[in-house]
Protein backbone atom coordinates (compact mmCIF):
# COMPACT_ATOMS: atom_id res chain seq x y z
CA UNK A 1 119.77 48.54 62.92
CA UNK A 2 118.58 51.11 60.80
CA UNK A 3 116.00 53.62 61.81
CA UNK A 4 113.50 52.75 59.44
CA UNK A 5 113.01 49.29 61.43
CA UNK A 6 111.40 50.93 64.29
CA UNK A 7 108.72 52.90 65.04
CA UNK A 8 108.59 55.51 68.08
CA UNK A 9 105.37 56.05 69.62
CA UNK A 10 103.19 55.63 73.01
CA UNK A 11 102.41 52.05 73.78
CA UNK A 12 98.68 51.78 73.66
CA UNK A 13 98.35 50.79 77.27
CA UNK A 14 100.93 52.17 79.22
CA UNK A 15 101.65 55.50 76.76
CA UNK A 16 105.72 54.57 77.21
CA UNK A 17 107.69 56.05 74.73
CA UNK A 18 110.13 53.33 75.51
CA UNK A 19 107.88 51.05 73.42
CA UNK A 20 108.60 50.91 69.88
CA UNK A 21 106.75 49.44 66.58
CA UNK A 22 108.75 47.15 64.64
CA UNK A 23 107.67 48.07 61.14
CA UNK A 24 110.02 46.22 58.66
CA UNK A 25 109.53 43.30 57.47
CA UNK A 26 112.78 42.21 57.44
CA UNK A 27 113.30 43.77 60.83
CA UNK A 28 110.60 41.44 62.73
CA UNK A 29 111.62 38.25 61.00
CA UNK A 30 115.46 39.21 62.54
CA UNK A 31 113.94 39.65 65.78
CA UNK A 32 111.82 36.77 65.82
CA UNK A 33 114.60 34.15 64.58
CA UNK A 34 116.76 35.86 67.54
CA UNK A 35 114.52 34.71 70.19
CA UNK A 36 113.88 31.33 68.61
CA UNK A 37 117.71 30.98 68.97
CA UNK A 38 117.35 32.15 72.55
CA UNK A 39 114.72 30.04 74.19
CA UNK A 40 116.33 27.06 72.31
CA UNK A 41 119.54 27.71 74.04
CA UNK A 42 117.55 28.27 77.53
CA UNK A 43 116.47 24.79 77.09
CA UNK A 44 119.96 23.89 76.85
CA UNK A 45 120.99 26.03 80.03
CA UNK A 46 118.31 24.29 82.02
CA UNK A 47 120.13 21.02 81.11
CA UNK A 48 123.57 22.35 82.24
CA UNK A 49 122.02 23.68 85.24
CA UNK A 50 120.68 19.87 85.67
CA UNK A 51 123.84 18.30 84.96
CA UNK A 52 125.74 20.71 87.53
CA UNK A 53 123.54 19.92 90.44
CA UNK A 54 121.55 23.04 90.75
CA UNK A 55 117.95 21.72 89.13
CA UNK A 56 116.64 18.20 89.47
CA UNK A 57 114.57 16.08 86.41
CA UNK A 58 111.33 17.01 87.39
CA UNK A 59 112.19 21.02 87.62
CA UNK A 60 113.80 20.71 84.68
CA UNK A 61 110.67 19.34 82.94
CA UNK A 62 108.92 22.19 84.11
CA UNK A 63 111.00 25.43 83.04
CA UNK A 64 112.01 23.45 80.35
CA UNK A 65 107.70 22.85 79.56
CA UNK A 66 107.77 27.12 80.49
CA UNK A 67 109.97 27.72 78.12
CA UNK A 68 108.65 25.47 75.28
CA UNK A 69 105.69 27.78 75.65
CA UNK A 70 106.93 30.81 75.38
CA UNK A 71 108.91 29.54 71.93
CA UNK A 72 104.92 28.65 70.91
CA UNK A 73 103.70 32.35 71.49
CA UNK A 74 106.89 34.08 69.53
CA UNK A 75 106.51 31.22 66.52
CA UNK A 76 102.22 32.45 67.09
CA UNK A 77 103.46 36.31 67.00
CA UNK A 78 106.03 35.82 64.18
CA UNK A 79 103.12 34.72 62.11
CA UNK A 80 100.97 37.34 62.91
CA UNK A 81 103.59 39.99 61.92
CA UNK A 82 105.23 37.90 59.26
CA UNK A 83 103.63 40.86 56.43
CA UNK A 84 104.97 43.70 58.73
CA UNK A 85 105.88 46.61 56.82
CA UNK A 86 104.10 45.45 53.58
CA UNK A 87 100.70 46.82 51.65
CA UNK A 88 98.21 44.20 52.54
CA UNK A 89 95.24 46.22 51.69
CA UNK A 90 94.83 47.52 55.20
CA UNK A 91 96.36 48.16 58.82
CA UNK A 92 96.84 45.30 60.87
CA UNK A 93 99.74 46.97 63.25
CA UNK A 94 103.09 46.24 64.42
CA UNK A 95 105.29 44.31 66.95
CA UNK A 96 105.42 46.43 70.12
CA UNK A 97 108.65 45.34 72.17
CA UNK A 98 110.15 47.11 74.96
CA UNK A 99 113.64 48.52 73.79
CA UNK A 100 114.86 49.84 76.95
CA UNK A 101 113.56 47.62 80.03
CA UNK A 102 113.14 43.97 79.04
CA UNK A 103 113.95 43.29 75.01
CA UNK A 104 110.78 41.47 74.61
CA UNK A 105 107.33 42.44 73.44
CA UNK A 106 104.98 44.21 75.59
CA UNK A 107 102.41 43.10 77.85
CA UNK A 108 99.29 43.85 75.57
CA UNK A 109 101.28 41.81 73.03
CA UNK A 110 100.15 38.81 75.05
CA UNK A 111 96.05 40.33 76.05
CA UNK A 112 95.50 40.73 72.51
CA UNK A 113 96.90 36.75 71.61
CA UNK A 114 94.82 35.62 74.35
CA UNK A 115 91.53 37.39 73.09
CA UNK A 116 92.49 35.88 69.55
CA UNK A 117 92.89 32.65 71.00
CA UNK A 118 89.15 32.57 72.35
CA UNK A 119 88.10 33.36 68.42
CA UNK A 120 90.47 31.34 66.80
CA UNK A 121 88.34 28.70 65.88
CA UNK A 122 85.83 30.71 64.39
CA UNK A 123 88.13 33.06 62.28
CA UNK A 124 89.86 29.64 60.71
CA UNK A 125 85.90 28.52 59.79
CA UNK A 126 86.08 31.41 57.24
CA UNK A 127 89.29 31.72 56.10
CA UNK A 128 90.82 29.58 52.94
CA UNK A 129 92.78 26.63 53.49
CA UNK A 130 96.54 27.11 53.36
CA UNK A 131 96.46 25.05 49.89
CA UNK A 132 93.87 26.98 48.43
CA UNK A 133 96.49 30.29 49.26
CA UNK A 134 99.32 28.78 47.87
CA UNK A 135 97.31 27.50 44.59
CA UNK A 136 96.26 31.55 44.01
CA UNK A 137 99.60 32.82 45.27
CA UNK A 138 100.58 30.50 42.07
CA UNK A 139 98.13 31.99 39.62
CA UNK A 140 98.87 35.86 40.64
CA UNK A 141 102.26 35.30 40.36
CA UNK A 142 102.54 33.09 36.93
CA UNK A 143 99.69 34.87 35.48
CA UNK A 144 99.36 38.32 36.31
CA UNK A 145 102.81 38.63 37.13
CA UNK A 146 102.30 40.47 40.58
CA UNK A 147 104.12 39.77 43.90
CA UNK A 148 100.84 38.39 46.11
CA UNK A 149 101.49 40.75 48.96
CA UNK A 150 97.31 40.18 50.18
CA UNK A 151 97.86 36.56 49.75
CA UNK A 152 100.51 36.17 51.68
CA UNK A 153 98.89 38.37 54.37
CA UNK A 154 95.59 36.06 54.56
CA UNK A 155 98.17 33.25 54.57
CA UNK A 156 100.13 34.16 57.96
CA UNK A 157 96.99 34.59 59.68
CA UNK A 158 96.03 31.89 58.94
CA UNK A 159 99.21 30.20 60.57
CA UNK A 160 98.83 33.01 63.40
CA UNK A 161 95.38 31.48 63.96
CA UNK A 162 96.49 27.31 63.69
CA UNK A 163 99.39 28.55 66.37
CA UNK A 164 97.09 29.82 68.69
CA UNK A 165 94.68 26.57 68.32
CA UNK A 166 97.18 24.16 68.99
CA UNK A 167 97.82 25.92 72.40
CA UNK A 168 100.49 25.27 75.22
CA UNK A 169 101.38 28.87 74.82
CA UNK A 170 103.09 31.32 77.65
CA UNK A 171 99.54 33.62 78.24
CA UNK A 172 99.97 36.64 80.64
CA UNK A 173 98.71 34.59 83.45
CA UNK A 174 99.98 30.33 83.38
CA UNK A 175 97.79 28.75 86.47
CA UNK A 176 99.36 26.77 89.20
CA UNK A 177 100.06 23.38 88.30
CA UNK A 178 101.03 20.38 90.71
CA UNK A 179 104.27 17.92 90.88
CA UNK A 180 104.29 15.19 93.42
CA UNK A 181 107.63 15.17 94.88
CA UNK A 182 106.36 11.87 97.56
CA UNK A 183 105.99 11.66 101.14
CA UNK A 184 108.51 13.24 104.13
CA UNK A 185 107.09 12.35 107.77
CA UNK A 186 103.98 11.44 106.66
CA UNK A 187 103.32 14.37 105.06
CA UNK A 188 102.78 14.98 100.94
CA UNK A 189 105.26 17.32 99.40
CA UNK A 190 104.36 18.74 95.82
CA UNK A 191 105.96 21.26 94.03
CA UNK A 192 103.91 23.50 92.19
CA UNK A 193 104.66 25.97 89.75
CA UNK A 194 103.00 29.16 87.80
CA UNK A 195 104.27 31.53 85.83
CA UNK A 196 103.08 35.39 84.59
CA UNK A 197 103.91 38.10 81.86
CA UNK A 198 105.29 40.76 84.32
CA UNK A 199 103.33 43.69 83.25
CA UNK A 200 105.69 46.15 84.92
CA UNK A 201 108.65 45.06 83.19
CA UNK A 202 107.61 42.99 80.09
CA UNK A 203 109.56 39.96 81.34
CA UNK A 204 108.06 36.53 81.44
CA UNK A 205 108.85 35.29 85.01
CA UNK A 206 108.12 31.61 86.43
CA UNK A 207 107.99 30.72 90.23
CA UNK A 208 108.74 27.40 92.05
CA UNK A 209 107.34 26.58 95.91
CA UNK A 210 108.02 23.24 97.22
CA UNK A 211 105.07 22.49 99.50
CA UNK A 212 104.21 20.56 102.70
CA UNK A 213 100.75 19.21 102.88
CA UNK A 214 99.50 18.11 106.35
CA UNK A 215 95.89 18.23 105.32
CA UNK A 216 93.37 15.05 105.52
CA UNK A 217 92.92 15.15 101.29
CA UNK A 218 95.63 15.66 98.86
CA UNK A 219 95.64 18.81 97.62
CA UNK A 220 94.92 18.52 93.80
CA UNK A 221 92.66 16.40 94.76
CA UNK A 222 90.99 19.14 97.57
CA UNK A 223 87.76 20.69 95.98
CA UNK A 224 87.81 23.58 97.75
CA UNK A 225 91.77 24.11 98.85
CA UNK A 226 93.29 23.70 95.70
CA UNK A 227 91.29 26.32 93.55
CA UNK A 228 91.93 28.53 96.59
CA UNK A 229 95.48 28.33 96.30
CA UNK A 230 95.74 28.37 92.60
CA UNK A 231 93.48 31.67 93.11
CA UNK A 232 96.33 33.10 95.93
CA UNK A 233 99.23 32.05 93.94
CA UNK A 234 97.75 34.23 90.95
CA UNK A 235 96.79 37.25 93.08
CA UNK A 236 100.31 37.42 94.57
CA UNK A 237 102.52 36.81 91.15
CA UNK A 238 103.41 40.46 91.42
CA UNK A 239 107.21 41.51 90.31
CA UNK A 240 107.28 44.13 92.82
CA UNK A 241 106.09 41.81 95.40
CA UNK A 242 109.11 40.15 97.86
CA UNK A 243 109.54 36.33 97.90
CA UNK A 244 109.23 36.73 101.84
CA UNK A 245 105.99 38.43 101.55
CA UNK A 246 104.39 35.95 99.02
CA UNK A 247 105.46 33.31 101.03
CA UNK A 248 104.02 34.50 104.75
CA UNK A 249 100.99 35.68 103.32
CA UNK A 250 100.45 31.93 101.83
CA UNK A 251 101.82 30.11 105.16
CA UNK A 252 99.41 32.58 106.99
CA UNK A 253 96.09 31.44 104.51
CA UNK A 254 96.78 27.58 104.68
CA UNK A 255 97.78 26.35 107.76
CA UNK A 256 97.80 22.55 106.53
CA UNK A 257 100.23 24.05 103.99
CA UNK A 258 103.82 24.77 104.25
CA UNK A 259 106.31 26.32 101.95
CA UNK A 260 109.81 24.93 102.40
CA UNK A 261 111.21 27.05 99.42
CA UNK A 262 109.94 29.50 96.62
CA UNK A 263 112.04 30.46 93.69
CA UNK A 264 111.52 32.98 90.92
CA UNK A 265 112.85 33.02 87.92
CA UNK A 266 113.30 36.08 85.59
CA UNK A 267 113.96 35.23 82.18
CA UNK A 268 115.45 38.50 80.77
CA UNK A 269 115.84 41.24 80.06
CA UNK A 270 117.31 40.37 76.09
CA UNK A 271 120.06 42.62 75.18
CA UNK A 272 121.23 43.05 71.28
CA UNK A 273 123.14 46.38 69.95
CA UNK A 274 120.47 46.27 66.79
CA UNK A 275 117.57 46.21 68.87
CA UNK A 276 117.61 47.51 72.45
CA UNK A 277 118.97 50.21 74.28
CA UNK A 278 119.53 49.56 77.93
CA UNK A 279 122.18 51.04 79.36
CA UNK A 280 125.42 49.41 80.93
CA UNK A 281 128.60 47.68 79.97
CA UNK A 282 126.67 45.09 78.21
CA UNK A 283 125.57 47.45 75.58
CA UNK A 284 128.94 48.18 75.26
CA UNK A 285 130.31 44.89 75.21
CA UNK A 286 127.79 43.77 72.42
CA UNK A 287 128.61 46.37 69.85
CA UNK A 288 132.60 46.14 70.42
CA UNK A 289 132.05 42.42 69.58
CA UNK A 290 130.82 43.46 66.18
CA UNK A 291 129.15 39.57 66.17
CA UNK A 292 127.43 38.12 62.72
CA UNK A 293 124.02 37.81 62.55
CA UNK A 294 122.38 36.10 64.92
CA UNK A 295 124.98 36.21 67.76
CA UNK A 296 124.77 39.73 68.79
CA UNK A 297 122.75 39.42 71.89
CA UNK A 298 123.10 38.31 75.82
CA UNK A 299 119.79 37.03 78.12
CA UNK A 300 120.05 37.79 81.66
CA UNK A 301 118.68 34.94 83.89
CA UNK A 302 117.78 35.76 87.58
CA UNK A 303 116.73 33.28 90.28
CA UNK A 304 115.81 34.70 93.65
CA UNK A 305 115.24 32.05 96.29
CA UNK A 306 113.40 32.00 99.40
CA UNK A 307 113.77 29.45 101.77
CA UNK A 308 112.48 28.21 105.32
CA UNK A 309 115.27 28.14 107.80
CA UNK A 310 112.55 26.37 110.98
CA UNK A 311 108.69 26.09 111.80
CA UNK A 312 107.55 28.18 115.00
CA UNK A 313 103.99 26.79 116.77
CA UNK A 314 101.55 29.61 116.94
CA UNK A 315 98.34 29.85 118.88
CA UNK A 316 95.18 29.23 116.52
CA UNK A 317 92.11 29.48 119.30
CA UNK A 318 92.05 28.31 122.90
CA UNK A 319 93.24 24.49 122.12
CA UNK A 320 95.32 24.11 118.99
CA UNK A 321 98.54 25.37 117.78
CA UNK A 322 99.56 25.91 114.19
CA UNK A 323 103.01 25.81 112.50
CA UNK A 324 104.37 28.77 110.67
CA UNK A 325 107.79 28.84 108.47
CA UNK A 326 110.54 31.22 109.71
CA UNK A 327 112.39 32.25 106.41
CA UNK A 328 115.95 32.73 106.21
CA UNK A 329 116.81 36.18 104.88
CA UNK A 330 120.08 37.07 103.42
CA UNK A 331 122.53 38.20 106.09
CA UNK A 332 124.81 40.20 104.55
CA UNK A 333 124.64 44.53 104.79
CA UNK A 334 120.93 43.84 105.45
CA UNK A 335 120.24 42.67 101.84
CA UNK A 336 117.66 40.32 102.81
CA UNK A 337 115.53 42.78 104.19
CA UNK A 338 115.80 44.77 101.16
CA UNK A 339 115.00 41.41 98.72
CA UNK A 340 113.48 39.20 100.66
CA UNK A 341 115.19 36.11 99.42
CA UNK A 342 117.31 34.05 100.89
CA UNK A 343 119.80 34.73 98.37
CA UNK A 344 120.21 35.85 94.40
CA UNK A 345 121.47 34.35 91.73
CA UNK A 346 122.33 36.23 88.38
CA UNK A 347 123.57 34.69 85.41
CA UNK A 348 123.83 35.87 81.48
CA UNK A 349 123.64 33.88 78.54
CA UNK A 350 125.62 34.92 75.10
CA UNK A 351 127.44 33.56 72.54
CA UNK A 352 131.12 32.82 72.76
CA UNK A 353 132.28 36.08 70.63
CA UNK A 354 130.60 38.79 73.32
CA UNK A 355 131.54 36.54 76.04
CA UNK A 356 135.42 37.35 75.13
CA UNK A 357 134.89 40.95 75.13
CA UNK A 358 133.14 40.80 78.39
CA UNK A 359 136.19 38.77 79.88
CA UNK A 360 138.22 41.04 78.59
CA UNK A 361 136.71 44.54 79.65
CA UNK A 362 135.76 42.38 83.20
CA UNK A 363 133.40 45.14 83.88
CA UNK A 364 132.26 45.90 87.13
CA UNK A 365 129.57 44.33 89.08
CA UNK A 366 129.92 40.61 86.75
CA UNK A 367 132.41 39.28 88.71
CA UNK A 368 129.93 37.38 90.30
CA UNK A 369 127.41 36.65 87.77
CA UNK A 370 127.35 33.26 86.38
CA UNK A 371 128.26 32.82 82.72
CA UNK A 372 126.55 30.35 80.29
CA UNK A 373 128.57 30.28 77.02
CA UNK A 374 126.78 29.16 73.85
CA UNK A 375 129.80 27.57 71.69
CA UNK A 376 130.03 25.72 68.33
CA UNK A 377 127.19 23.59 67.30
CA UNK A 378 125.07 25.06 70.47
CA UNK A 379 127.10 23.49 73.14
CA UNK A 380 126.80 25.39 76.20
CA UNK A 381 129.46 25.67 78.70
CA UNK A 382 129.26 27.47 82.54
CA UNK A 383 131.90 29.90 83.79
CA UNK A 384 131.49 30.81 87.42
């Protein structure tokens, strides 16, 4: 990519120099279409993943519902930065990403779509309607013979702003929802799932915790449990945060609630030779692969899992005992100590022409990552 497509500078937040401007037009539409191709393929991985045995229907539904959303807020962002690079009259800013950690745009990316959200409404009362645009885009160009860069500007903010009004986007924070899974012993099990914009690492991350509920009211129908465990689940959706910790400290706040298994899943960090520059054999592997347009990157997808191995009683007062989950912890060298999971499970997505480079450099340390292949026509095929 040439250098003129990026912009080095401190992000506005965090003042990383990591975080770079994408200030060509051209540049930011490349990007954009990449990660359209991406989450559409994810969507497709989810299915494999479903038709291999590792995800049911219903958590399919919901990373594939996760996912969906955070297609909504790049289409939202595209929009916004569709003029990028061109003289619309006045500064409207650039397309932070994060080059070196995660691939994908920074956090404040998502604060400042979320503050536009809240105005959308009224900024659409005053703007022209996209006909109206198109009829003077018309007239500047036939008449006066001028390219309608300020046109076109008003124009994608305008579809910025219809994005954002239509909703189901991926915000920085995505409250607990509810599944009913049915009834074990007597007992309601739900799995609920919430997802967050890691701040840390710019990665959007989703997490999964079947649930136990011994209590005398369901729980999304429970006035006063249920906003106190949507307000727990939020307060703990930390990336540096353990599984093992999440999960005691919510067995230890609900006692009529149990968590049989939590999952996380990190969707990233995006790799492409034009864009990023991690380090590692994957950088490597993508620029020997010398792919076309549009198949020069790889996704890494992460799941660490957490799950209950048996239920201990423990005292609560003089009279009553409680139940509290023992979690299995990966056995092996000590790992689990040092994850707090159960167990890990890495995977990479990336079209067929990298994924014959990386077979044939077999780099260390992917051995035992799982490979999801995207083929002809957008088939996807899994190599263990």
């Amino acid at each position: 990519m040439p250098e003129s497509d990026i912009t080095d500078g401190r992000d506005a937040i965090t003042g990383d120099r990591d975080h770079v401007g994408l200030d060509d037009t051209f540049a930011s539409r490349r990007y954009f279409a990449k990660f359209r191709t991406i989450t559409t393929h994810l969507a497709r991985v989810a299915a494999q993943m479903r038709a291999e045995g590792d995800l049911n229907d219903t958590e399919v539904k919901i990373l594939t519902r996760h996912v969906a959303a955070l297609g909504y807020s790049f289409r939202a962002l595209s929009m916004k930065y569709l003029m990028a690079g061109r003289d619309t009259g006045r500064f409207f800013g650039m397309l932070e990403m994060d080059r070196v950690e995660s691939g994908f745009p920074v956090f404040n990316e998502l604060l400042v779509m979320a503050n536009d959200a809240a105005q959308a409404a009224r900024h659409l009362e005053n703007m022209p309607t996209p006909e109206a645009l198109k009829d003077e885009m018309l007239r500047k160009i036939l008449g006066e013979r001028e390219i309608p860069t300020k046109l076109q500007f008003a124009l994608s903010q305008r579809l910025y702003y219809e994005e954002l009004l239509r909703g189901d986007l991926f915000w920085a924070r995505n409250d607990p929802q509810v599944a009913w899974l049915g009834d074990l012993d007597g007992r309601r099990r739900y799995l609920l799932h919430w997802a967050v914009y890691d701040s840390m690492v710019n990665l959007p991350t989703i997490y999964l915790m079947e649930v136990e509920d011994s209590g005398r009211r369901a729980l999304p129908k429970d006035e006063r449990r249920w906003p106190e465990v949507q307000a727990h689940l939020m307060g703990q959706s930390v990336g540096g945060l353990k599984l093992v910790t999440i999960a005691r400290g919510f067995d230890a706040d609900f006692d009529d609630l149990h968590p049989k298994r939590l999952r996380r899943f990190h969707l990233g960090p995006m790799y492409s030779h034009a864009y990023t520059q991690q380090s590692g054999p994957l950088r490597e592997v993508l620029r020997d692969a010398r792919a076309p347009e549009g198949q020069d990157w790889a996704l890494a997808w992460t799941v660490e899992v957490l799950e209950s191995e048996r239920v201990s009683e423990e005292r609560a007062g003089w009279f009553s005992t409680v139940e509290r989950e023992v979690f299995a912890l990966d056995p092996f060298s000590g790992r689990g100590v040092d994850t707090g999971a159960t167990r890990t499970e890495r995977a990479i997505i990336l079209p067929q022409r990298p994924y014959q480079v990386l077979e044939e450099r077999r780099p260390p340390g992917f051995s035992g990552v799982r490979k999801f292949v995207v083929g002809a026509g957008g088939r996807v095929l899994s190599y263990r």
